[in-house]
PDB file of N, CA and C in Angstrom:
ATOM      1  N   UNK A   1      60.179  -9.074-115.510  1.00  0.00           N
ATOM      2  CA  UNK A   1      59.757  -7.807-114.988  1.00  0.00           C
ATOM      3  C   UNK A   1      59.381  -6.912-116.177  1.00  0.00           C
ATOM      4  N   UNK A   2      58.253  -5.962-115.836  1.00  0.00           N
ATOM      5  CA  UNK A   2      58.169  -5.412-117.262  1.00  0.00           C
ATOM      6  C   UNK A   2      58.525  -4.041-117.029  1.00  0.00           C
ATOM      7  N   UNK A   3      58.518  -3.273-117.857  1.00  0.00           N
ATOM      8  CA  UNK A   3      59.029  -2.313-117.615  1.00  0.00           C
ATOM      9  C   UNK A   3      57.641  -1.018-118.319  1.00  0.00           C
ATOM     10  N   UNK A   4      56.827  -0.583-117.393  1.00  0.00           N
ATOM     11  CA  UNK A   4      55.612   0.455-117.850  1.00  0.00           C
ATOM     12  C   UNK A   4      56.237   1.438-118.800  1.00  0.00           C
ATOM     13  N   UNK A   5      55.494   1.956-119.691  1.00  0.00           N
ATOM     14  CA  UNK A   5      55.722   3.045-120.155  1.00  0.00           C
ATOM     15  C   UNK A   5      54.730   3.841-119.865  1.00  0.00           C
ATOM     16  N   UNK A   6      54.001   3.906-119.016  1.00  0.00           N
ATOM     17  CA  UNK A   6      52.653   4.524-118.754  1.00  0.00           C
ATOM     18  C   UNK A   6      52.796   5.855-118.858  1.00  0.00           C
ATOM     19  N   UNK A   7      54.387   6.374-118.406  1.00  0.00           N
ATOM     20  CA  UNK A   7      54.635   8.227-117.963  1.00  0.00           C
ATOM     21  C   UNK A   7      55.961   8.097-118.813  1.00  0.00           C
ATOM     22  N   UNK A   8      56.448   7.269-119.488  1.00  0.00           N
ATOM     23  CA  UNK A   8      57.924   7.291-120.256  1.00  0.00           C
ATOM     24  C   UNK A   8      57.643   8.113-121.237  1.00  0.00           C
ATOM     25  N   UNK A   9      56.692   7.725-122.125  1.00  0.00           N
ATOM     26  CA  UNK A   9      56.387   9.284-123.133  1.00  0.00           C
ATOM     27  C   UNK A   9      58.105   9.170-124.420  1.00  0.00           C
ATOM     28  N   UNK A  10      58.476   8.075-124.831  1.00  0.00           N
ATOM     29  CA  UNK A  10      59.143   8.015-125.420  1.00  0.00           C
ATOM     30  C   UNK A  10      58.965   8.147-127.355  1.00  0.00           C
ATOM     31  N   UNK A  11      57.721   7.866-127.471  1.00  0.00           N
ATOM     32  CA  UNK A  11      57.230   8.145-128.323  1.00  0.00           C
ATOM     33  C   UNK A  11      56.549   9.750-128.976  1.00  0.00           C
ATOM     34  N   UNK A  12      56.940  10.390-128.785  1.00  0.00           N
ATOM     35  CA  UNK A  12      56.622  11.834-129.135  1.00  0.00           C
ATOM     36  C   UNK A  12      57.067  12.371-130.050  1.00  0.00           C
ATOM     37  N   UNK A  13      55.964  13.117-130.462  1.00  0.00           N
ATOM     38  CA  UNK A  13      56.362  13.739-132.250  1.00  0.00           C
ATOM     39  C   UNK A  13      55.877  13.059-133.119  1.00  0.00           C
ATOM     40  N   UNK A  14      56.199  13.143-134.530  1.00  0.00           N
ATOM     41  CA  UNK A  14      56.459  12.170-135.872  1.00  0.00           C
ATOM     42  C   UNK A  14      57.247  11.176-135.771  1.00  0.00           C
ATOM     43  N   UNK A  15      57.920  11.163-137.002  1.00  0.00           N
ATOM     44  CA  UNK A  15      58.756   9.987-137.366  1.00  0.00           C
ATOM     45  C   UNK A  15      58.093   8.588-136.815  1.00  0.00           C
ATOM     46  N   UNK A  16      59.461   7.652-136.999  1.00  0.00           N
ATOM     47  CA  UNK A  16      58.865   6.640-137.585  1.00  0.00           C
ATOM     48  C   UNK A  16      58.105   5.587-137.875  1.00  0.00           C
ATOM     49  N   UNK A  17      57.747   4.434-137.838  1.00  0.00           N
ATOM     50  CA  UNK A  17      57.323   3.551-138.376  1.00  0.00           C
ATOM     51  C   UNK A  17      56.614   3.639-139.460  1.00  0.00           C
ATOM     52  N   UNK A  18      55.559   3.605-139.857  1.00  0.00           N
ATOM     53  CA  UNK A  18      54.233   2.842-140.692  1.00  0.00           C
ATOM     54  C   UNK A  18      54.631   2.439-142.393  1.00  0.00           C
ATOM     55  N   UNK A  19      55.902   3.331-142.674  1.00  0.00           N
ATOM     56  CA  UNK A  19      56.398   2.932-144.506  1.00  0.00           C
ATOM     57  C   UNK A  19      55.712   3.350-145.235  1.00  0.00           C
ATOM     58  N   UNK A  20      54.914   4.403-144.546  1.00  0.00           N
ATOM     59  CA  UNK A  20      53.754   5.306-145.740  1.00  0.00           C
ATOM     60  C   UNK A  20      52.753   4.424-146.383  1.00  0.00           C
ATOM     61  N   UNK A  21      52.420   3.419-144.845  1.00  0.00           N
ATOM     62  CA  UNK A  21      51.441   2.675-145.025  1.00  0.00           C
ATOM     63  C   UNK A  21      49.994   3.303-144.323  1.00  0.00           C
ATOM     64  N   UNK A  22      50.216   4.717-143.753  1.00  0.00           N
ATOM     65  CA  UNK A  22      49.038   5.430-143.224  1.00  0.00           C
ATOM     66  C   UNK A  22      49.152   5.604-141.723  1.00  0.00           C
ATOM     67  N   UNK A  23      48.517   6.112-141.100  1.00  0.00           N
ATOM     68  CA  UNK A  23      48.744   6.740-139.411  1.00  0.00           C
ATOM     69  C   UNK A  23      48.116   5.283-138.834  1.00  0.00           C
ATOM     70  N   UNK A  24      48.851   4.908-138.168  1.00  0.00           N
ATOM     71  CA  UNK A  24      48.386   3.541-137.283  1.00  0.00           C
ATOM     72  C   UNK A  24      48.724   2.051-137.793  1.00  0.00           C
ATOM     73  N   UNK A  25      48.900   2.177-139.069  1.00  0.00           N
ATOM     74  CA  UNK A  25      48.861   1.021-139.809  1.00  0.00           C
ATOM     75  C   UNK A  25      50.324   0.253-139.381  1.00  0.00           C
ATOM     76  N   UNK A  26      49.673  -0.824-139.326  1.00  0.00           N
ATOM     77  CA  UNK A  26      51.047  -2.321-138.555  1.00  0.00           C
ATOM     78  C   UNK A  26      51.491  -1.982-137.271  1.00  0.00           C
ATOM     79  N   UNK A  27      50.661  -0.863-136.855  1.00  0.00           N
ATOM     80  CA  UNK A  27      51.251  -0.688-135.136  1.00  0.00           C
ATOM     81  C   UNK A  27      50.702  -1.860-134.335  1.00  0.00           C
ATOM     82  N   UNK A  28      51.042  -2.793-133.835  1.00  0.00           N
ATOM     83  CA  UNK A  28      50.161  -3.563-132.693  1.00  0.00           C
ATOM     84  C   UNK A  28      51.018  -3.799-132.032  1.00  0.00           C
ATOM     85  N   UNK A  29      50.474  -3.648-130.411  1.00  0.00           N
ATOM     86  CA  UNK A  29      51.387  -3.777-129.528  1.00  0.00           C
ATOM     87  C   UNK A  29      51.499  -5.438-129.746  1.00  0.00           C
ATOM     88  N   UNK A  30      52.542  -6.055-129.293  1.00  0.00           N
ATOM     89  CA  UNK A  30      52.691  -7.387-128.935  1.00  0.00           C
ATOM     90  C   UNK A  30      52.479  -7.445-127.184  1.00  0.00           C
ATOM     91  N   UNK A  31      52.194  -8.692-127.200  1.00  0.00           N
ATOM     92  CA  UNK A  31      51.515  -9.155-125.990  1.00  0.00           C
ATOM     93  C   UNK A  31      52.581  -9.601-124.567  1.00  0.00           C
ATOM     94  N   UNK A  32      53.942  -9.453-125.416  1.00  0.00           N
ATOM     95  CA  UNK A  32      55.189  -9.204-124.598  1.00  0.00           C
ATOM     96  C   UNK A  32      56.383  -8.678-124.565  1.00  0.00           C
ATOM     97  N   UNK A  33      57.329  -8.579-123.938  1.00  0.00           N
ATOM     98  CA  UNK A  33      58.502  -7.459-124.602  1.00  0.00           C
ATOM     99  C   UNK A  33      58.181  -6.135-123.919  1.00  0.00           C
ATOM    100  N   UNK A  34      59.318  -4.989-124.469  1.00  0.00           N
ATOM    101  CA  UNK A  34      59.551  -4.043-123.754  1.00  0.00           C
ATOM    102  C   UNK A  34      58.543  -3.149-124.002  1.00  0.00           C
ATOM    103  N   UNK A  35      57.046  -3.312-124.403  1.00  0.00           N
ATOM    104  CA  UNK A  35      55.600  -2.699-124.768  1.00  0.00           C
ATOM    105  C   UNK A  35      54.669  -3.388-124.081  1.00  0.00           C
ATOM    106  N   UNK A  36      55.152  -4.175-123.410  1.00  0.00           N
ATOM    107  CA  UNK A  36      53.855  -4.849-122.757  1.00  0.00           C
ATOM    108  C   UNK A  36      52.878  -4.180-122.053  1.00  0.00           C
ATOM    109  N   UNK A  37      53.230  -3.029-121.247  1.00  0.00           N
ATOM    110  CA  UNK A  37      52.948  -2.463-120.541  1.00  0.00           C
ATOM    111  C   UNK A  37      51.319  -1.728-121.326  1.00  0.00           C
ATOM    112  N   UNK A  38      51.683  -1.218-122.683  1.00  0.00           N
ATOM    113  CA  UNK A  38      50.277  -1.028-123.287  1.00  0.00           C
ATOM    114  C   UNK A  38      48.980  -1.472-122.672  1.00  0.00           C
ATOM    115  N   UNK A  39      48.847  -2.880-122.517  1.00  0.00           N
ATOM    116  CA  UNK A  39      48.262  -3.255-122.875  1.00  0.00           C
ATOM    117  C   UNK A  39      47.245  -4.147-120.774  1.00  0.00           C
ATOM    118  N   UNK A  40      46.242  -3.731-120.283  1.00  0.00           N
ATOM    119  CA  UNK A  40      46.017  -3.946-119.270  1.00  0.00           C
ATOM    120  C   UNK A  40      45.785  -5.319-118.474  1.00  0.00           C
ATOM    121  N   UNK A  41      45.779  -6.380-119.562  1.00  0.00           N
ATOM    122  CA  UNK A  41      45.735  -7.854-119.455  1.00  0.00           C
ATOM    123  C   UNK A  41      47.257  -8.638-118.568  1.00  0.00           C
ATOM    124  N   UNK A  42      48.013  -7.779-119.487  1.00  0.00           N
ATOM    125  CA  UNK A  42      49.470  -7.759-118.825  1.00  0.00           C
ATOM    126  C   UNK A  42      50.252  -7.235-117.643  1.00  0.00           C
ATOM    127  N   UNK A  43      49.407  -5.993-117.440  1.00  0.00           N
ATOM    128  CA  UNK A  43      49.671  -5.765-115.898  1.00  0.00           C
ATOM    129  C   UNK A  43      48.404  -5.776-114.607  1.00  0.00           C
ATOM    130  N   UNK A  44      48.666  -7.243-114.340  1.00  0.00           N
ATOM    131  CA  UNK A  44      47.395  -7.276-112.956  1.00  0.00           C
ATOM    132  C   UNK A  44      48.150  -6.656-111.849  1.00  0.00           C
ATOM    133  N   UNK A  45      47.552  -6.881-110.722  1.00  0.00           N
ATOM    134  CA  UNK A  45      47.750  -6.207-109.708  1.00  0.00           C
ATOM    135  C   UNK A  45      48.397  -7.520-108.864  1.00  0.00           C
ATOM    136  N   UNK A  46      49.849  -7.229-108.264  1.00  0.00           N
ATOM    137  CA  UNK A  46      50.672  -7.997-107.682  1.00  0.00           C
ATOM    138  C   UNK A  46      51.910  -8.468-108.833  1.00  0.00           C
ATOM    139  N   UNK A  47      52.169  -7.661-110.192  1.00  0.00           N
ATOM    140  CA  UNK A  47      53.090  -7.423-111.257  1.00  0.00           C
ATOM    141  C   UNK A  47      54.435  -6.971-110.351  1.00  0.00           C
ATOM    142  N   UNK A  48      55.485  -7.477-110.645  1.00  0.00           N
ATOM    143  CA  UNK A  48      56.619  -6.672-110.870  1.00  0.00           C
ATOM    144  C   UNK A  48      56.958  -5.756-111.996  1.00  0.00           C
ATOM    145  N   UNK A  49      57.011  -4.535-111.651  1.00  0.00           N
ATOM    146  CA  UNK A  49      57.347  -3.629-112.580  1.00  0.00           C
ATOM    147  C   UNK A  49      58.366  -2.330-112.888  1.00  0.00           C
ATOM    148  N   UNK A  50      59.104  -2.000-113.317  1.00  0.00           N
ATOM    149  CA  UNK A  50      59.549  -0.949-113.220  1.00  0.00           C
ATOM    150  C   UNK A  50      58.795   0.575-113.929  1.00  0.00           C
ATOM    151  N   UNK A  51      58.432   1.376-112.990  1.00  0.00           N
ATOM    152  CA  UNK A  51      58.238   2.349-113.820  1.00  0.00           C
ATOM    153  C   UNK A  51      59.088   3.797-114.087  1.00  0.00           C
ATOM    154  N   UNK A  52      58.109   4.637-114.386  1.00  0.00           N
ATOM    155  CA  UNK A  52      59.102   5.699-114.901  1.00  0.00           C
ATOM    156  C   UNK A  52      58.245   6.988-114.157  1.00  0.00           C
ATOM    157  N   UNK A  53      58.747   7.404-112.778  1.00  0.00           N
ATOM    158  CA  UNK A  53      57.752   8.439-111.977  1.00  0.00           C
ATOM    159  C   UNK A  53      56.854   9.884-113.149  1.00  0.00           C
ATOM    160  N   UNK A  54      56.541  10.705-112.563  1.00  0.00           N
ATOM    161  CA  UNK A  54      56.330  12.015-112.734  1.00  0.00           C
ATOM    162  C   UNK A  54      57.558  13.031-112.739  1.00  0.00           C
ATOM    163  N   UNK A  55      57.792  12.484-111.476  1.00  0.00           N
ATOM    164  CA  UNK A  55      59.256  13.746-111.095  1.00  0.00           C
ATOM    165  C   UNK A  55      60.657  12.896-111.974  1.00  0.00           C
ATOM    166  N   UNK A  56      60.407  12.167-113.074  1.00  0.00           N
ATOM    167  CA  UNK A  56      61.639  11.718-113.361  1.00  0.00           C
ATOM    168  C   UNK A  56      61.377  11.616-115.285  1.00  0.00           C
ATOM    169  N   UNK A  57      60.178  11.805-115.389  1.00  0.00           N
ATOM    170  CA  UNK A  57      60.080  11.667-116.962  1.00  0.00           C
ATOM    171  C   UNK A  57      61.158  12.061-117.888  1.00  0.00           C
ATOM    172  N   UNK A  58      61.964  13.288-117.169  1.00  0.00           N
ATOM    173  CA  UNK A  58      63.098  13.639-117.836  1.00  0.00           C
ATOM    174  C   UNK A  58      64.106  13.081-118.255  1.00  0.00           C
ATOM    175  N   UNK A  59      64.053  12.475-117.098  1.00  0.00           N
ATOM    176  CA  UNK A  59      65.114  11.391-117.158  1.00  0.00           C
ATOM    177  C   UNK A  59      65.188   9.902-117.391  1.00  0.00           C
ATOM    178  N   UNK A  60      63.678   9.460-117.208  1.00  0.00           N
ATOM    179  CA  UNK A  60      63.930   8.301-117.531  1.00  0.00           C
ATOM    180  C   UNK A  60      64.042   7.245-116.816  1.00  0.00           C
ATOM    181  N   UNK A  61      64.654   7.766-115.309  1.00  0.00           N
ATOM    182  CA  UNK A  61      64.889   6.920-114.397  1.00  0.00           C
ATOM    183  C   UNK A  61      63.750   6.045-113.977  1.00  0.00           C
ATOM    184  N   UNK A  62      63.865   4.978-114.201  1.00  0.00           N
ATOM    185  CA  UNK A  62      62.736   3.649-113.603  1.00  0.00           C
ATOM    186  C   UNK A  62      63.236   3.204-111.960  1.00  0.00           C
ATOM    187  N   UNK A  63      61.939   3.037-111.702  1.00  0.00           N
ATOM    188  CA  UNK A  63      61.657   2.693-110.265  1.00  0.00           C
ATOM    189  C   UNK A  63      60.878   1.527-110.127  1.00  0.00           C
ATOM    190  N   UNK A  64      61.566   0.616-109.451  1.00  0.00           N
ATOM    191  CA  UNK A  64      61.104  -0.834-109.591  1.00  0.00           C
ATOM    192  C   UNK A  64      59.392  -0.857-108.180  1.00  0.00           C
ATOM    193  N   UNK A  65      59.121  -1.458-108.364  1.00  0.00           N
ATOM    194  CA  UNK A  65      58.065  -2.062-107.450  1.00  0.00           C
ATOM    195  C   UNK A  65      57.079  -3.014-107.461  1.00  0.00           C
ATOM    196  N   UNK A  66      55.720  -2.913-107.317  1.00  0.00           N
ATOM    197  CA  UNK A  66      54.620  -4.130-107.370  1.00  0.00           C
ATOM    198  C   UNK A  66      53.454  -3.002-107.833  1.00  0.00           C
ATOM    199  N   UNK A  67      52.790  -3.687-108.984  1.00  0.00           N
ATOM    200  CA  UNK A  67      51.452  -2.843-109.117  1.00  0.00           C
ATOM    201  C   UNK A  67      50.263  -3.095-107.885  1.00  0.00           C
ATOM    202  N   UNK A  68      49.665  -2.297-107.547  1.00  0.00           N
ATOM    203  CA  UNK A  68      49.006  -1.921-106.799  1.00  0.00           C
ATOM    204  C   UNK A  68      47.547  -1.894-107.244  1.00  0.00           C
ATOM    205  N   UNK A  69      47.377  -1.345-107.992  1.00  0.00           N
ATOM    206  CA  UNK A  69      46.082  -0.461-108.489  1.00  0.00           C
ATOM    207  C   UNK A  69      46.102  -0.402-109.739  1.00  0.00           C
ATOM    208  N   UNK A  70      45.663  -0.816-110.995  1.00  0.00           N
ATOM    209  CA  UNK A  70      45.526   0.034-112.202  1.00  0.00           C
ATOM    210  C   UNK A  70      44.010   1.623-111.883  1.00  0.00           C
ATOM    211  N   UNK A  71      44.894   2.238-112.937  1.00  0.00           N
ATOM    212  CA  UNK A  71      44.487   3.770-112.984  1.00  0.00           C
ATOM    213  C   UNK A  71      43.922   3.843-114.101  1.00  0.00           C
ATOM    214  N   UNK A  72      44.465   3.357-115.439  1.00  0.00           N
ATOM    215  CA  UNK A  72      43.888   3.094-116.493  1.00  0.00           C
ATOM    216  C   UNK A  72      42.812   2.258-116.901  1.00  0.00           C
ATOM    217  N   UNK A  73      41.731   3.074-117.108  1.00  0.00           N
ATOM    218  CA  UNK A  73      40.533   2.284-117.919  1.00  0.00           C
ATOM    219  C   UNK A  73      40.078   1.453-118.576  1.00  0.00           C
ATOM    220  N   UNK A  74      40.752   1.929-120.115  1.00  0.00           N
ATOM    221  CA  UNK A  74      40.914   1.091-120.982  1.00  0.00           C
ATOM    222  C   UNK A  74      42.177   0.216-121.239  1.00  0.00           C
ATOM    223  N   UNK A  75      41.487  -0.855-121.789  1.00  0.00           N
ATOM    224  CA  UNK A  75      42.141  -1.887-122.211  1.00  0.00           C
ATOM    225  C   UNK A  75      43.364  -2.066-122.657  1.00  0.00           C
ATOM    226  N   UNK A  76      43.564  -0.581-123.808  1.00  0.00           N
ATOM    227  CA  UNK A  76      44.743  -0.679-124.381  1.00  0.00           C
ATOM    228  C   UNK A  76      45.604   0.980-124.471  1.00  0.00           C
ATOM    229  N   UNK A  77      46.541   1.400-124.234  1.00  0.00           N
ATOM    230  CA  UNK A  77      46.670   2.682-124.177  1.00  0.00           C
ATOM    231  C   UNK A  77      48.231   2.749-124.633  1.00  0.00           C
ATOM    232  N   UNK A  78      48.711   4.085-125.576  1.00  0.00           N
ATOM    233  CA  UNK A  78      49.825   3.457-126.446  1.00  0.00           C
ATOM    234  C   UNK A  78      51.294   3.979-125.523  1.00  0.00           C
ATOM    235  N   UNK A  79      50.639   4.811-124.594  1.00  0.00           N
ATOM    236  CA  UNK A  79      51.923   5.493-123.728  1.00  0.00           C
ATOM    237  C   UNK A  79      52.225   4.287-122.531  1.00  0.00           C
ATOM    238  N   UNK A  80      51.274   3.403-122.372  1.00  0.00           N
ATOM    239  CA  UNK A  80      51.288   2.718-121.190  1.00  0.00           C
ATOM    240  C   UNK A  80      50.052   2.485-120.611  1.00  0.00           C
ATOM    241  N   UNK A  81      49.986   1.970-119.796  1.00  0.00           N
ATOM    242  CA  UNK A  81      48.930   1.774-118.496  1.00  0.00           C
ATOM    243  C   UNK A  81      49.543   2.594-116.687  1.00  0.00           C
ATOM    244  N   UNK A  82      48.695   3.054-116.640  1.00  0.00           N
ATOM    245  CA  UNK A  82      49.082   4.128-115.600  1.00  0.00           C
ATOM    246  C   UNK A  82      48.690   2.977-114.188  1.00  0.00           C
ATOM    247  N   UNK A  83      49.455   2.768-113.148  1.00  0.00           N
ATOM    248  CA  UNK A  83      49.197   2.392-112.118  1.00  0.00           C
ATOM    249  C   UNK A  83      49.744   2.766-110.986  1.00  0.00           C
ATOM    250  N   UNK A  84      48.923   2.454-109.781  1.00  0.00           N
ATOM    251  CA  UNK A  84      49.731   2.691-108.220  1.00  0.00           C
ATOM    252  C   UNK A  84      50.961   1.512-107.852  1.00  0.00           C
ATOM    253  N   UNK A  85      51.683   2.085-107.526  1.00  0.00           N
ATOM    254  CA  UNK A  85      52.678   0.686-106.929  1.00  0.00           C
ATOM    255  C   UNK A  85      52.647   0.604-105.739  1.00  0.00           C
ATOM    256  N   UNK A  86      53.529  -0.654-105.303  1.00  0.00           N
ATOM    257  CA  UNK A  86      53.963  -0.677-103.798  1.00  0.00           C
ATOM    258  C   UNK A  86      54.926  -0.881-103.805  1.00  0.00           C
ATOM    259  N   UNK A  87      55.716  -0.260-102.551  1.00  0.00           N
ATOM    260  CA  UNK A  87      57.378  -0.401-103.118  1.00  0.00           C
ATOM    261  C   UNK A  87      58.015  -1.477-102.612  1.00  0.00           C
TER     262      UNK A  87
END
């Protein structure tokens, strides 16, 4: 099951990674694991997924279901891929 970050927004601000190797540098999502979600190859439509609502970003709370719909365009997006579920 993967778990979207499409609305998790856990990444905000500065800090860390890159080793003052430059803005972006050695970031790549991997193609599985708890980032999968990046990336739109990985979530088709009929996915198990947990996501993370609107009314819950605060918290965090994930809500399991089935993708439905991708919402997202492109290919690759670093907060997530935004989709409809079914519950």
């Amino acid at each position: 099951m993967f778990s979207s970050s499409a609305l998790e927004g856990r990444r905000r601000g500065g800090g860390g990674g890159g080793g003052g190797r430059g803005r972006g540098a050695g970031r790549r999502s991997p193609d599985y694991g708890p980032r999968a979600g990046q990336r739109r190859s990985n979530v088709p439509p009929g996915t198990s997924v947990e996501v993370v609502q609107k009314q819950h970003q605060r918290t965090g709370e994930l809500t399991p279901g089935t993708v439905s719909r991708l919402l997202t365009n492109s290919g690759f997006h670093p907060r997530g891929i935004k989709v409809t579920r079914l519950m």
